[in-house]
PDB file of N, CA and C in Angstrom:
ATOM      1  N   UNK A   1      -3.126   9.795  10.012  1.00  0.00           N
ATOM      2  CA  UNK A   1      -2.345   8.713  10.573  1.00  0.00           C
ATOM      3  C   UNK A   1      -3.146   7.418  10.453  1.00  0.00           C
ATOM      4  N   UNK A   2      -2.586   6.614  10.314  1.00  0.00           N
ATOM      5  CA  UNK A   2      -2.696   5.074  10.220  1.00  0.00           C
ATOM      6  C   UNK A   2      -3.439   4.015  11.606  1.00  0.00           C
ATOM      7  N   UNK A   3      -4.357   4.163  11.841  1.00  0.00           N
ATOM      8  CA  UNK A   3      -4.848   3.483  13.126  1.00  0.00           C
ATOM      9  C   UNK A   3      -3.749   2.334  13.299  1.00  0.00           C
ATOM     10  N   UNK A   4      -3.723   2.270  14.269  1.00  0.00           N
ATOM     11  CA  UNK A   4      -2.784   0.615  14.955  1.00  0.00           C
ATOM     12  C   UNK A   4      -3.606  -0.500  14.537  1.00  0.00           C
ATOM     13  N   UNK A   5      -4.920  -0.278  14.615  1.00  0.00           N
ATOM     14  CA  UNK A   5      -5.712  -1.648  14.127  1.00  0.00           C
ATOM     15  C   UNK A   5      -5.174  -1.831  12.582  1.00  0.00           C
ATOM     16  N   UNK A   6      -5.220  -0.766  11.907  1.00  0.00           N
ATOM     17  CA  UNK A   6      -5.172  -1.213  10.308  1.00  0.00           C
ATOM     18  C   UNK A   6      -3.255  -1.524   9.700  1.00  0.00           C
ATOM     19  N   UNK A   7      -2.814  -1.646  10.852  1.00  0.00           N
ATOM     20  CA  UNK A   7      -1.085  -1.723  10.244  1.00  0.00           C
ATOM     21  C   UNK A   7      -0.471  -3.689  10.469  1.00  0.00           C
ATOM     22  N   UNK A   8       0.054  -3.285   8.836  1.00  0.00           N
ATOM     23  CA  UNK A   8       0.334  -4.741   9.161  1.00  0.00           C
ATOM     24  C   UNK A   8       2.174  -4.400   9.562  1.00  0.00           C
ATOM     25  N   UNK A   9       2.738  -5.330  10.483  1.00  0.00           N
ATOM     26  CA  UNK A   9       3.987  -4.959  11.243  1.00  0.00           C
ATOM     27  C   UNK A   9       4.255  -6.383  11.077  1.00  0.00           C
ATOM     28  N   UNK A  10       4.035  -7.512  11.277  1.00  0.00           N
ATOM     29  CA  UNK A  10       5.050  -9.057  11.141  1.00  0.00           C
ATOM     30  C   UNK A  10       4.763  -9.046   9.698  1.00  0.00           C
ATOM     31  N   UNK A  11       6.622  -9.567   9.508  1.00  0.00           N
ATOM     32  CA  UNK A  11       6.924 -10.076   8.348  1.00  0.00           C
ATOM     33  C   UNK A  11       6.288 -11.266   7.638  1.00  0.00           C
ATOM     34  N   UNK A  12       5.708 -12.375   8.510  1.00  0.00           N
ATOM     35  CA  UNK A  12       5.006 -13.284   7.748  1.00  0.00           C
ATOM     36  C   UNK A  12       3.747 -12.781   6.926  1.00  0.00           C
ATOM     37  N   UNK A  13       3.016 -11.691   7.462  1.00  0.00           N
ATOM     38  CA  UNK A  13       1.961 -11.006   6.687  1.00  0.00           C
ATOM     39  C   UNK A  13       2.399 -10.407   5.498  1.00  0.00           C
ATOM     40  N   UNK A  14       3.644  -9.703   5.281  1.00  0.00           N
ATOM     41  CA  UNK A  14       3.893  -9.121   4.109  1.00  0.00           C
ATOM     42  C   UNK A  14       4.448 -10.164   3.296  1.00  0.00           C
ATOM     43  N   UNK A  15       4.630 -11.094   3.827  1.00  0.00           N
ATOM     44  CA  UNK A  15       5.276 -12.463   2.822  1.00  0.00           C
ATOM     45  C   UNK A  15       3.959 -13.165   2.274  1.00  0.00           C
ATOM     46  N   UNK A  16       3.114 -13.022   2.951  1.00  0.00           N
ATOM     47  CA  UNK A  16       1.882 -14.389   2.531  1.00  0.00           C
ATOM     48  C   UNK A  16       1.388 -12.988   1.576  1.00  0.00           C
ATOM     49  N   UNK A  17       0.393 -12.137   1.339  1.00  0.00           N
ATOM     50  CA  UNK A  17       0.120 -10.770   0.879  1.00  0.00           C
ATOM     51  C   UNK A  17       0.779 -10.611  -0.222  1.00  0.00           C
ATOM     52  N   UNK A  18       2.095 -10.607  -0.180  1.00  0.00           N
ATOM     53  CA  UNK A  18       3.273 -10.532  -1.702  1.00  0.00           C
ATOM     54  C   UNK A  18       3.267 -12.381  -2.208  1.00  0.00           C
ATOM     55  N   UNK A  19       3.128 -12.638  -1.473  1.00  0.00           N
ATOM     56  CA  UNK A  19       3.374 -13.886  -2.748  1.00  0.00           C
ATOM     57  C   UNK A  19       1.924 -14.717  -3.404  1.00  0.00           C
ATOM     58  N   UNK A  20       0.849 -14.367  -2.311  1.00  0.00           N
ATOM     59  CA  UNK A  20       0.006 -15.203  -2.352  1.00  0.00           C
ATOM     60  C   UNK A  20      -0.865 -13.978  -3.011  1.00  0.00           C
ATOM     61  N   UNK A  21      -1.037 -13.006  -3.177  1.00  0.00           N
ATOM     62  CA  UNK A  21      -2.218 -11.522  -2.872  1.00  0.00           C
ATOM     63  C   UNK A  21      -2.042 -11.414  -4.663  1.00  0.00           C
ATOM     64  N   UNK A  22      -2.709 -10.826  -5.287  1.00  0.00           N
ATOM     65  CA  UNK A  22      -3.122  -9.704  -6.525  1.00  0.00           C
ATOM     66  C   UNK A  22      -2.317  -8.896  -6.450  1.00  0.00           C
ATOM     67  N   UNK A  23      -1.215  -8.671  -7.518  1.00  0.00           N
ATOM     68  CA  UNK A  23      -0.521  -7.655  -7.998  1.00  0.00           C
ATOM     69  C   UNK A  23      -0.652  -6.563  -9.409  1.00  0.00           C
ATOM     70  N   UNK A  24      -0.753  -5.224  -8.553  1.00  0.00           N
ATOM     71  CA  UNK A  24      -0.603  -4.336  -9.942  1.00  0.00           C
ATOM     72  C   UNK A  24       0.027  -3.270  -9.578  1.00  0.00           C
ATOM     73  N   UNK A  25       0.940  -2.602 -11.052  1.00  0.00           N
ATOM     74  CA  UNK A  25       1.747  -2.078 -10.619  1.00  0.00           C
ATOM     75  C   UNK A  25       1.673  -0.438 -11.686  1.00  0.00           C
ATOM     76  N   UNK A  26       2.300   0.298 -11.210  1.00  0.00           N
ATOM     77  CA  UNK A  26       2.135   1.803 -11.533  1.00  0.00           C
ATOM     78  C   UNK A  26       3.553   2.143 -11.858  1.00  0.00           C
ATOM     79  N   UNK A  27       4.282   3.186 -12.495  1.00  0.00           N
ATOM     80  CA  UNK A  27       5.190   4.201 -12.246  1.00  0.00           C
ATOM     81  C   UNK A  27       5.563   3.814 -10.885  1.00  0.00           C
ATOM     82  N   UNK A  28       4.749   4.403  -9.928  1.00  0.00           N
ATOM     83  CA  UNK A  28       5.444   4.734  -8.653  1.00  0.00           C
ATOM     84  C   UNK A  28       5.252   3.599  -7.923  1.00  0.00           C
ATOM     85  N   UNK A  29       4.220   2.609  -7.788  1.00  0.00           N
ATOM     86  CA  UNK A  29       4.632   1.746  -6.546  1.00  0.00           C
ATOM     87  C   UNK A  29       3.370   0.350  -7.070  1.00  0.00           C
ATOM     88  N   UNK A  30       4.073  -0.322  -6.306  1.00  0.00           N
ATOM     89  CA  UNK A  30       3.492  -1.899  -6.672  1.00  0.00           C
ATOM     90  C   UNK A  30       2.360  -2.266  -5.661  1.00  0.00           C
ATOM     91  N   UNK A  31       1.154  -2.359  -5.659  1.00  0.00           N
ATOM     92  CA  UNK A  31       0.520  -2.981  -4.847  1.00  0.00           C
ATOM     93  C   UNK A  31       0.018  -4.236  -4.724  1.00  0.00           C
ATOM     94  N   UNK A  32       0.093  -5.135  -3.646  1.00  0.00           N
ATOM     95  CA  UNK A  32      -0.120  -6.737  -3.602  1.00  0.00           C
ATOM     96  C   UNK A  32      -1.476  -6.440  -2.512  1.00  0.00           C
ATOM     97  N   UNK A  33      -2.591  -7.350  -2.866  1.00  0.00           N
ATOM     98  CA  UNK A  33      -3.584  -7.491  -1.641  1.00  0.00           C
ATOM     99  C   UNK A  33      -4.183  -8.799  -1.955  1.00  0.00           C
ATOM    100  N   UNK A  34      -4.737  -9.435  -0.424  1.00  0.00           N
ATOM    101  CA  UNK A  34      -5.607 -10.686  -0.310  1.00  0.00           C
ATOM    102  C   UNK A  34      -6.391 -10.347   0.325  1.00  0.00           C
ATOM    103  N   UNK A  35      -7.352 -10.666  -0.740  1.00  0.00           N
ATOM    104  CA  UNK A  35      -8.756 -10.179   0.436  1.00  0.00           C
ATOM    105  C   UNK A  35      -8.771 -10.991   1.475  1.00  0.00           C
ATOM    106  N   UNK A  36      -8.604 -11.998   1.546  1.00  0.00           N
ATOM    107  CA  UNK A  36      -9.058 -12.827   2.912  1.00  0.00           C
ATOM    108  C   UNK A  36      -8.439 -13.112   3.540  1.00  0.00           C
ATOM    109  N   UNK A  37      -7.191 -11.950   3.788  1.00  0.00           N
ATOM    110  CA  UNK A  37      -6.150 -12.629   4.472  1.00  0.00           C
ATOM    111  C   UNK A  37      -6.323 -12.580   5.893  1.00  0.00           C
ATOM    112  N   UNK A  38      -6.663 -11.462   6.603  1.00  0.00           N
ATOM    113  CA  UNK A  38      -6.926 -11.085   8.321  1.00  0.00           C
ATOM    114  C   UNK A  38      -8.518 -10.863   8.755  1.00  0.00           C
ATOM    115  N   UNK A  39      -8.157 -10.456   9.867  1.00  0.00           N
ATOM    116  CA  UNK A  39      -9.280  -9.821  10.717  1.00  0.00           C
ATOM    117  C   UNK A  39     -10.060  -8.822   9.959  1.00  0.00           C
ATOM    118  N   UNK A  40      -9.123  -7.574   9.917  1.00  0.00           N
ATOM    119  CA  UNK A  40      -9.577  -6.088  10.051  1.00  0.00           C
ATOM    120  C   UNK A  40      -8.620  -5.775   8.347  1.00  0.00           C
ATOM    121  N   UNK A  41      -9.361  -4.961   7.340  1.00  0.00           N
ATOM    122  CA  UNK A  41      -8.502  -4.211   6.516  1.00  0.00           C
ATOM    123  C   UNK A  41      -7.472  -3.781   7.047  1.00  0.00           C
ATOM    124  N   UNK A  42      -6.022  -4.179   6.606  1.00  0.00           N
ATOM    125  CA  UNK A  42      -4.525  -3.681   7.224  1.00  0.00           C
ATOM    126  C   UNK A  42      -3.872  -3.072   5.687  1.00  0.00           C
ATOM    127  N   UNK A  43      -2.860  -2.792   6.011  1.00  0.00           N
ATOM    128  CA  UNK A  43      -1.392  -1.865   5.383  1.00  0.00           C
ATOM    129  C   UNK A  43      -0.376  -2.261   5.622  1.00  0.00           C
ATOM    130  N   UNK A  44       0.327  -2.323   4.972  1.00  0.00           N
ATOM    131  CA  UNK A  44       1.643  -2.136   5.084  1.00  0.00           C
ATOM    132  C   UNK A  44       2.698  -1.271   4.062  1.00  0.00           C
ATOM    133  N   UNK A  45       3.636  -0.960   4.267  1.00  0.00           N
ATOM    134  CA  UNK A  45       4.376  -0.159   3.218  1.00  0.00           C
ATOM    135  C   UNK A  45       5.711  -0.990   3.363  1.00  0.00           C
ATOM    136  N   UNK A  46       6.537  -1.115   2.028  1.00  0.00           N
ATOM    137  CA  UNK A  46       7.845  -1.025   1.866  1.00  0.00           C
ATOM    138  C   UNK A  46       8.496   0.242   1.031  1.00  0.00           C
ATOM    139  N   UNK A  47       9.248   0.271   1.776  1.00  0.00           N
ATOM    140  CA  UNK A  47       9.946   1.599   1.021  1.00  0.00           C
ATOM    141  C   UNK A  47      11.447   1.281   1.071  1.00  0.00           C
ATOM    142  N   UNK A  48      12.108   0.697  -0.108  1.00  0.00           N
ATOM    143  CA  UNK A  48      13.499   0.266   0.176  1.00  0.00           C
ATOM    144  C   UNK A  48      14.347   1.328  -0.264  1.00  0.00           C
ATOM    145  N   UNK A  49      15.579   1.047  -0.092  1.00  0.00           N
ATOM    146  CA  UNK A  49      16.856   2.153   0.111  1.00  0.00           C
ATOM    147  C   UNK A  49      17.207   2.928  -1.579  1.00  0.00           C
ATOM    148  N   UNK A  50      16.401   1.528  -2.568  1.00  0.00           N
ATOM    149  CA  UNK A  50      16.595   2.201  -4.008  1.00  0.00           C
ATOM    150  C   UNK A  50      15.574   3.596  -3.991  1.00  0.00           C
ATOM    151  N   UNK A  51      14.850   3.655  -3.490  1.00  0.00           N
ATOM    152  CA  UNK A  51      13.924   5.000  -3.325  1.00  0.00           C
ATOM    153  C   UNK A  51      14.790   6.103  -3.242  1.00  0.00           C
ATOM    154  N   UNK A  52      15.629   5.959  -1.948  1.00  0.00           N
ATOM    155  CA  UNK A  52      16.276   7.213  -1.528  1.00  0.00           C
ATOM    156  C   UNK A  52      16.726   7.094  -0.531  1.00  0.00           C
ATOM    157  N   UNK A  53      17.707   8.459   0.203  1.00  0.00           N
ATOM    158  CA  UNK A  53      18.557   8.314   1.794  1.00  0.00           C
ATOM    159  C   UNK A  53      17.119   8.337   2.613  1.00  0.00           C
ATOM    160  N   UNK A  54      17.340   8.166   3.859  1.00  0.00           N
ATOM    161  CA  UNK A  54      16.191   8.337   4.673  1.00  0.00           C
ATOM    162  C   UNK A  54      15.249   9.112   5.268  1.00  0.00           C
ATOM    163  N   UNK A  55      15.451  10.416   4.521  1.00  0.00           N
ATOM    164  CA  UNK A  55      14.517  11.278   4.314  1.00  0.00           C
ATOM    165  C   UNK A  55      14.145  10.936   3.831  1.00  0.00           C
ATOM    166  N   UNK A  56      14.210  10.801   2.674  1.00  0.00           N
ATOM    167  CA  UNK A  56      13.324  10.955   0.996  1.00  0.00           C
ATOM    168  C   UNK A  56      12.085   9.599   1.322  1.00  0.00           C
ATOM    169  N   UNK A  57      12.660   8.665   1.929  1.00  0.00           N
ATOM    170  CA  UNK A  57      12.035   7.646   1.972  1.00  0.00           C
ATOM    171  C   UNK A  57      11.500   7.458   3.207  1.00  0.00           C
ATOM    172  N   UNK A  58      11.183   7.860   4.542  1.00  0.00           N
ATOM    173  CA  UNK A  58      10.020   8.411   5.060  1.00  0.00           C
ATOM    174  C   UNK A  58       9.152   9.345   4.195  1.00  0.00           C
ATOM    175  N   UNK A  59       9.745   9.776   3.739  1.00  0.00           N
ATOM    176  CA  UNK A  59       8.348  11.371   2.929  1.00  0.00           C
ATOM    177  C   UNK A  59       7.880  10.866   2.262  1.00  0.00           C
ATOM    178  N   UNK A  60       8.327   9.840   1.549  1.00  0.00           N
ATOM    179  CA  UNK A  60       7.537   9.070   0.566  1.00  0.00           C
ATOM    180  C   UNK A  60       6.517   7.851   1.513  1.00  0.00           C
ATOM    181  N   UNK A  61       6.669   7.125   2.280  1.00  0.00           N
ATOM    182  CA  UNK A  61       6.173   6.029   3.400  1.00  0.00           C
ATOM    183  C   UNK A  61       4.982   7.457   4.198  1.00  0.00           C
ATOM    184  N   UNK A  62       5.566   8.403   4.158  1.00  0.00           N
ATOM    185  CA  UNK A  62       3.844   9.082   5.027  1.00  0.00           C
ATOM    186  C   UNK A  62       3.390   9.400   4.312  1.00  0.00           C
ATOM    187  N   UNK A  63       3.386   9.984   2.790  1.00  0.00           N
ATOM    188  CA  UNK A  63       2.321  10.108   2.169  1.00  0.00           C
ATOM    189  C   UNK A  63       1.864   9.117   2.010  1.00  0.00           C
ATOM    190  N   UNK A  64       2.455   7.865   1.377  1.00  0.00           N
ATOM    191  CA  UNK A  64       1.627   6.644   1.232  1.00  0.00           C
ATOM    192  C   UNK A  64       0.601   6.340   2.474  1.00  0.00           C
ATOM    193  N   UNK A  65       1.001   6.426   3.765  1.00  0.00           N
ATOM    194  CA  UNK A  65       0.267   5.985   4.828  1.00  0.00           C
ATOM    195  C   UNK A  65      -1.204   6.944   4.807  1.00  0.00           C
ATOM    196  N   UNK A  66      -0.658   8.291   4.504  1.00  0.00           N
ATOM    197  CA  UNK A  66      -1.914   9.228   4.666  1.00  0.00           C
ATOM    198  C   UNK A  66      -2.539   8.793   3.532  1.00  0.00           C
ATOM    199  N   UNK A  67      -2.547   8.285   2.272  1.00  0.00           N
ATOM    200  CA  UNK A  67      -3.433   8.171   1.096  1.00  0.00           C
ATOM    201  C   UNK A  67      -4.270   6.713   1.428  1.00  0.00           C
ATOM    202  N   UNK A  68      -3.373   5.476   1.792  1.00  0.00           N
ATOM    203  CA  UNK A  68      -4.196   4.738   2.393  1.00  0.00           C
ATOM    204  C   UNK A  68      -5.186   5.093   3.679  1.00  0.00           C
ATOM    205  N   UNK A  69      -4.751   5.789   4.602  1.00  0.00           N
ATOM    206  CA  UNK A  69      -5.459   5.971   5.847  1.00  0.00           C
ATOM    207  C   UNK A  69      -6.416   6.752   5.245  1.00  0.00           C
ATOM    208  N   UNK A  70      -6.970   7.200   4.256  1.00  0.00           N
ATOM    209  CA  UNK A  70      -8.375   8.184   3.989  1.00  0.00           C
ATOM    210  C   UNK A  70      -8.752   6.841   2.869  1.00  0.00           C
ATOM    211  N   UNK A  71      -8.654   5.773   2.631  1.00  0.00           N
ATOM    212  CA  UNK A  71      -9.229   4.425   1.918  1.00  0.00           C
ATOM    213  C   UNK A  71      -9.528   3.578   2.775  1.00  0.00           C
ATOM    214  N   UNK A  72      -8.540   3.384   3.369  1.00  0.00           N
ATOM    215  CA  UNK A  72      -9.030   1.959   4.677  1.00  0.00           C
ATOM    216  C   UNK A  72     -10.008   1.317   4.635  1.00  0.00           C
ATOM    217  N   UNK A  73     -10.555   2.411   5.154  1.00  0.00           N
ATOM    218  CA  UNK A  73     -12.299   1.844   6.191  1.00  0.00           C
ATOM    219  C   UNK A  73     -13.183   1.564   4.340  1.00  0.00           C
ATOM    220  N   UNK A  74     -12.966   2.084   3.392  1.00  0.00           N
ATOM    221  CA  UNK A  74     -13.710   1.567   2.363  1.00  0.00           C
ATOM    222  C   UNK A  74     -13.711   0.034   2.107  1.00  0.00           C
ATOM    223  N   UNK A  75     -12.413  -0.370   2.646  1.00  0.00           N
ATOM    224  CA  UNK A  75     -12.241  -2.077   1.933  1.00  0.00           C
ATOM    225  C   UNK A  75     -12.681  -3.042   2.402  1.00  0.00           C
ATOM    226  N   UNK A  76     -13.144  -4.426   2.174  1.00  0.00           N
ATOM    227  CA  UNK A  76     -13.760  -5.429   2.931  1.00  0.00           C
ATOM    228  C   UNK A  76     -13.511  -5.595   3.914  1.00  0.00           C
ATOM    229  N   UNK A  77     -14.002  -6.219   5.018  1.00  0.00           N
ATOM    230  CA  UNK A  77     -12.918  -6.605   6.043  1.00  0.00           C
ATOM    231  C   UNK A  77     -11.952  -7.913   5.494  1.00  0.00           C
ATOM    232  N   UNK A  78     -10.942  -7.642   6.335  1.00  0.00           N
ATOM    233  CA  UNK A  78     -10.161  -8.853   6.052  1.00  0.00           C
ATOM    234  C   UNK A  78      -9.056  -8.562   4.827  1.00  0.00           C
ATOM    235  N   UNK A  79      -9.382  -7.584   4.199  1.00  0.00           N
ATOM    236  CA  UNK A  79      -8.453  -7.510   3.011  1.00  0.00           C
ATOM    237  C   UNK A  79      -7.129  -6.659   4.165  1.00  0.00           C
ATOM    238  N   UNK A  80      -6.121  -7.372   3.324  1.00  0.00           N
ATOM    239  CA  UNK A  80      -4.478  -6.501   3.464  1.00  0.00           C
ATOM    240  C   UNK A  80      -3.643  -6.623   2.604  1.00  0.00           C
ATOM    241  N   UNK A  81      -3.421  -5.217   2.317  1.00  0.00           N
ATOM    242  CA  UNK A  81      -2.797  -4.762   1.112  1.00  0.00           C
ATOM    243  C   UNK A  81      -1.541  -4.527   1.648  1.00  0.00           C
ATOM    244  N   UNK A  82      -0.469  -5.031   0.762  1.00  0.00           N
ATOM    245  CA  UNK A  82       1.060  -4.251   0.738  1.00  0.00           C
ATOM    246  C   UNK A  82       1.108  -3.107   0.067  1.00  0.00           C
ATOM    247  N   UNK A  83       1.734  -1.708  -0.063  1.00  0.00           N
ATOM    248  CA  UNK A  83       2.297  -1.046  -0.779  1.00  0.00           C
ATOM    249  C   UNK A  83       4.107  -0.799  -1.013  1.00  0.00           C
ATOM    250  N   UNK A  84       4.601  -1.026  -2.182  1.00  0.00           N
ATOM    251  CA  UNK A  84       5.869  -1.093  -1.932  1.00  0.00           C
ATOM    252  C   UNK A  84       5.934   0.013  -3.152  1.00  0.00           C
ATOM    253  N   UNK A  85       7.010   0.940  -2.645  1.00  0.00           N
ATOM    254  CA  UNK A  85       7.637   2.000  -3.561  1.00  0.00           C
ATOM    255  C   UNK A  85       8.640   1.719  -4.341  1.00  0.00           C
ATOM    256  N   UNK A  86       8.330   2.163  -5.371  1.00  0.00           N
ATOM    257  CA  UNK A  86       9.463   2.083  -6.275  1.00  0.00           C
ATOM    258  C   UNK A  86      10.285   3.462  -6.417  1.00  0.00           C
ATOM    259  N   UNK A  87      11.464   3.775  -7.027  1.00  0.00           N
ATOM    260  CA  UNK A  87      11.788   4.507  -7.030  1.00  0.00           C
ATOM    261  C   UNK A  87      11.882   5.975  -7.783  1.00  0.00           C
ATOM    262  N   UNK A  88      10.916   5.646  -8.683  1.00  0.00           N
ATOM    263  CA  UNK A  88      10.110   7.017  -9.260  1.00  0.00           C
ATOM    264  C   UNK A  88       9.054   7.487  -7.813  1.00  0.00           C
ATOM    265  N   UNK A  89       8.629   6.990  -7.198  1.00  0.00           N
ATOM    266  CA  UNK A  89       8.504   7.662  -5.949  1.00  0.00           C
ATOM    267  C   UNK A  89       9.284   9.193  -5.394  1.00  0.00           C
ATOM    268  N   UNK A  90      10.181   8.959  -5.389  1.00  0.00           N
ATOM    269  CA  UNK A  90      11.007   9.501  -4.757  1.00  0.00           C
ATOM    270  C   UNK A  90      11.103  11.257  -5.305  1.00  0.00           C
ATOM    271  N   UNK A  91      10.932  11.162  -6.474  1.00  0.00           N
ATOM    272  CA  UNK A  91      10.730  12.240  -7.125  1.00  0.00           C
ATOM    273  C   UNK A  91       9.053  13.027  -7.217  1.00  0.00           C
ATOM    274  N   UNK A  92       7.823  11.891  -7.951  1.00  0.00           N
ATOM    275  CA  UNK A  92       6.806  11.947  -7.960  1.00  0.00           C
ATOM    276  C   UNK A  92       6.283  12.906  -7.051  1.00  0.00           C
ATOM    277  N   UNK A  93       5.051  13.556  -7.510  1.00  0.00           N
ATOM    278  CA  UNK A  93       4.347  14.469  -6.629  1.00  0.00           C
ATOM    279  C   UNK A  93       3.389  13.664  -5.739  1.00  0.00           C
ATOM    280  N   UNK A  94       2.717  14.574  -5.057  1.00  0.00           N
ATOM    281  CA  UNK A  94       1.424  13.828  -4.427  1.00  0.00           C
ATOM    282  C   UNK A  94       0.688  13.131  -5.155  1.00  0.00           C
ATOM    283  N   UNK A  95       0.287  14.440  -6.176  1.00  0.00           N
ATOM    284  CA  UNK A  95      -0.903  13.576  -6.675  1.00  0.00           C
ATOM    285  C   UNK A  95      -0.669  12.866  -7.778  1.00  0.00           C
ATOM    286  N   UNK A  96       0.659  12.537  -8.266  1.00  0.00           N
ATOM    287  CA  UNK A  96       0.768  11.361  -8.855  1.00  0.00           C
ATOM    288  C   UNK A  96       0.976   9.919  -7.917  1.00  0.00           C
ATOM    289  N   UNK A  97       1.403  10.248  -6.752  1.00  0.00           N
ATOM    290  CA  UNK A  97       1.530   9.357  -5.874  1.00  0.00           C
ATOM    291  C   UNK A  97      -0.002   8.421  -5.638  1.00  0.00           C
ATOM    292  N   UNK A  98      -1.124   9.651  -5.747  1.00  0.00           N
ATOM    293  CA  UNK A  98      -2.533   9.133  -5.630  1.00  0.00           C
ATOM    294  C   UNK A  98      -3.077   8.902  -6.755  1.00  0.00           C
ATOM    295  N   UNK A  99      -2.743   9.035  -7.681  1.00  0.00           N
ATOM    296  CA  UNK A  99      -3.661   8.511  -8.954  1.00  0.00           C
ATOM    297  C   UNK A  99      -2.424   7.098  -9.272  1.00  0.00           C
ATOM    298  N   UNK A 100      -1.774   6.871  -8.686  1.00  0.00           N
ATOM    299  CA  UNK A 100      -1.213   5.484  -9.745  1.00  0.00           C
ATOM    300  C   UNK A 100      -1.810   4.468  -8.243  1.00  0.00           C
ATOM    301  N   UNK A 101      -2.003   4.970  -7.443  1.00  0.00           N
ATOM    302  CA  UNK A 101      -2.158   4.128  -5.784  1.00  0.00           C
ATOM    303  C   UNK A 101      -3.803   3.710  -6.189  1.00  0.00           C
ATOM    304  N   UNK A 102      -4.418   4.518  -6.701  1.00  0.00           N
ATOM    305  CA  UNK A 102      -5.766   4.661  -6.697  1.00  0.00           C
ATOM    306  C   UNK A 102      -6.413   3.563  -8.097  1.00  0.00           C
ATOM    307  N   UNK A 103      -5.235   3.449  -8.955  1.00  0.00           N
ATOM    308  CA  UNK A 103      -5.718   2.693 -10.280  1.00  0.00           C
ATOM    309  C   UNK A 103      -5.065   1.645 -10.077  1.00  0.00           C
ATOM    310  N   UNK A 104      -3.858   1.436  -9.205  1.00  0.00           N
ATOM    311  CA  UNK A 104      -3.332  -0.439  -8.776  1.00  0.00           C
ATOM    312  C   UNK A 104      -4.651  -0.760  -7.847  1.00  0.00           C
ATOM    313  N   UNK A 105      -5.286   0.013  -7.040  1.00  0.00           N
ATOM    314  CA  UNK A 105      -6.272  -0.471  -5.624  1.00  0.00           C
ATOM    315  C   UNK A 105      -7.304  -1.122  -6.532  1.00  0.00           C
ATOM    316  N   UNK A 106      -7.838  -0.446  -7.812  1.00  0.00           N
ATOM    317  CA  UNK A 106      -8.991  -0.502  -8.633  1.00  0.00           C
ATOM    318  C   UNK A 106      -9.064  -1.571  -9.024  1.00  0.00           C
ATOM    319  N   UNK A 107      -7.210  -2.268  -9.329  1.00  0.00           N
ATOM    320  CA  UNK A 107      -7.154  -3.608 -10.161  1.00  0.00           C
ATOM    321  C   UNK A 107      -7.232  -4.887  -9.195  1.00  0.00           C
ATOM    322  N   UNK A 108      -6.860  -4.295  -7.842  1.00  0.00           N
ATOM    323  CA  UNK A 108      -6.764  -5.858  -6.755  1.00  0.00           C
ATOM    324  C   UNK A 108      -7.392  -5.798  -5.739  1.00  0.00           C
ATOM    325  N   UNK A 109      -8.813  -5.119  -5.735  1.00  0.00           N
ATOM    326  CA  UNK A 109      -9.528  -4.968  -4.779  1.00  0.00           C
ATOM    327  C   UNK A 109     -10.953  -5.297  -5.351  1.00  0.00           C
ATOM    328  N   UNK A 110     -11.608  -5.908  -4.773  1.00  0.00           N
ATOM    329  CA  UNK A 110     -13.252  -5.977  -5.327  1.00  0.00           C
ATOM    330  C   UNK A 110     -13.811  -4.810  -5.842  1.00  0.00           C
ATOM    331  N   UNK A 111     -14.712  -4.640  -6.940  1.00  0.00           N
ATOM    332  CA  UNK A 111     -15.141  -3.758  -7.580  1.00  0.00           C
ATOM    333  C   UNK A 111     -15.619  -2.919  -6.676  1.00  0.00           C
ATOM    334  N   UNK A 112     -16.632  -3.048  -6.046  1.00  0.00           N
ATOM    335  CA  UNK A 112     -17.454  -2.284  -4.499  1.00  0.00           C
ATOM    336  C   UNK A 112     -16.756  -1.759  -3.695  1.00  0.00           C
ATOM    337  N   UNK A 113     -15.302  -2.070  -3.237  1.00  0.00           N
ATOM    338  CA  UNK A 113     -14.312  -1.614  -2.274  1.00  0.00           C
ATOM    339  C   UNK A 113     -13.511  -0.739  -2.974  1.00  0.00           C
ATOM    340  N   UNK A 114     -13.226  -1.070  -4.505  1.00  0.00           N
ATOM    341  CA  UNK A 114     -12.123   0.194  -4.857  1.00  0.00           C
ATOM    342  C   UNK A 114     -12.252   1.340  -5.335  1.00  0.00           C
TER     343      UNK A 114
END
């Protein structure tokens, strides 16, 4: 699970992060991050309705949360990353879920943190 410290929840954070942050993108999901955007390394996920009904798209939003929540504590402070799913998600396994999460982090995160 996702500490409360590391979740980003207001919309102005996922707006400044997506427009202003480093984007790279995978098969399965797009990641945006600024390093200097907060306090504490945060998260966030989007998972929109093209994914799937609302099963599919929680199951997809907790694995994402559990693959970030075992990275977190690696990243600078201050960095917050968006993750947004796309809809090859929805199908995708785990561990494709973690190797395309793991090679967008590589491209928008400081060398030392990813």
């Amino acid at each position: 699970m996702l500490a409360a410290r590391h979740r980003l929840t207001e919309a102005a954070g996922f707006r400044e992060v997506s427009r202003r942050g480093r984007r790279a993108a995978a098969a399965t999901v797009v990641v945006h991050a600024r390093p200097e955007a907060g306090d504490g390394p945060r998260a966030g996920f989007v998972v929109g309705r093209t994914v799937g009904g609302a099963v599919v798209r929680n199951r997809v939003r907790r694995r994402l949360r559990h693959l970030v929540a075992g990275r977190i504590e690696a990243w600078p402070g201050g960095t917050t990353v968006v993750v947004r799913a796309l809809p090859a998600a929805a199908v995708a396994s785990y561990a494709t879920l973690e190797s395309d999460l793991d090679a967008c982090l590589r491209r928008v995160l400081p060398r030392e943190a990813a």
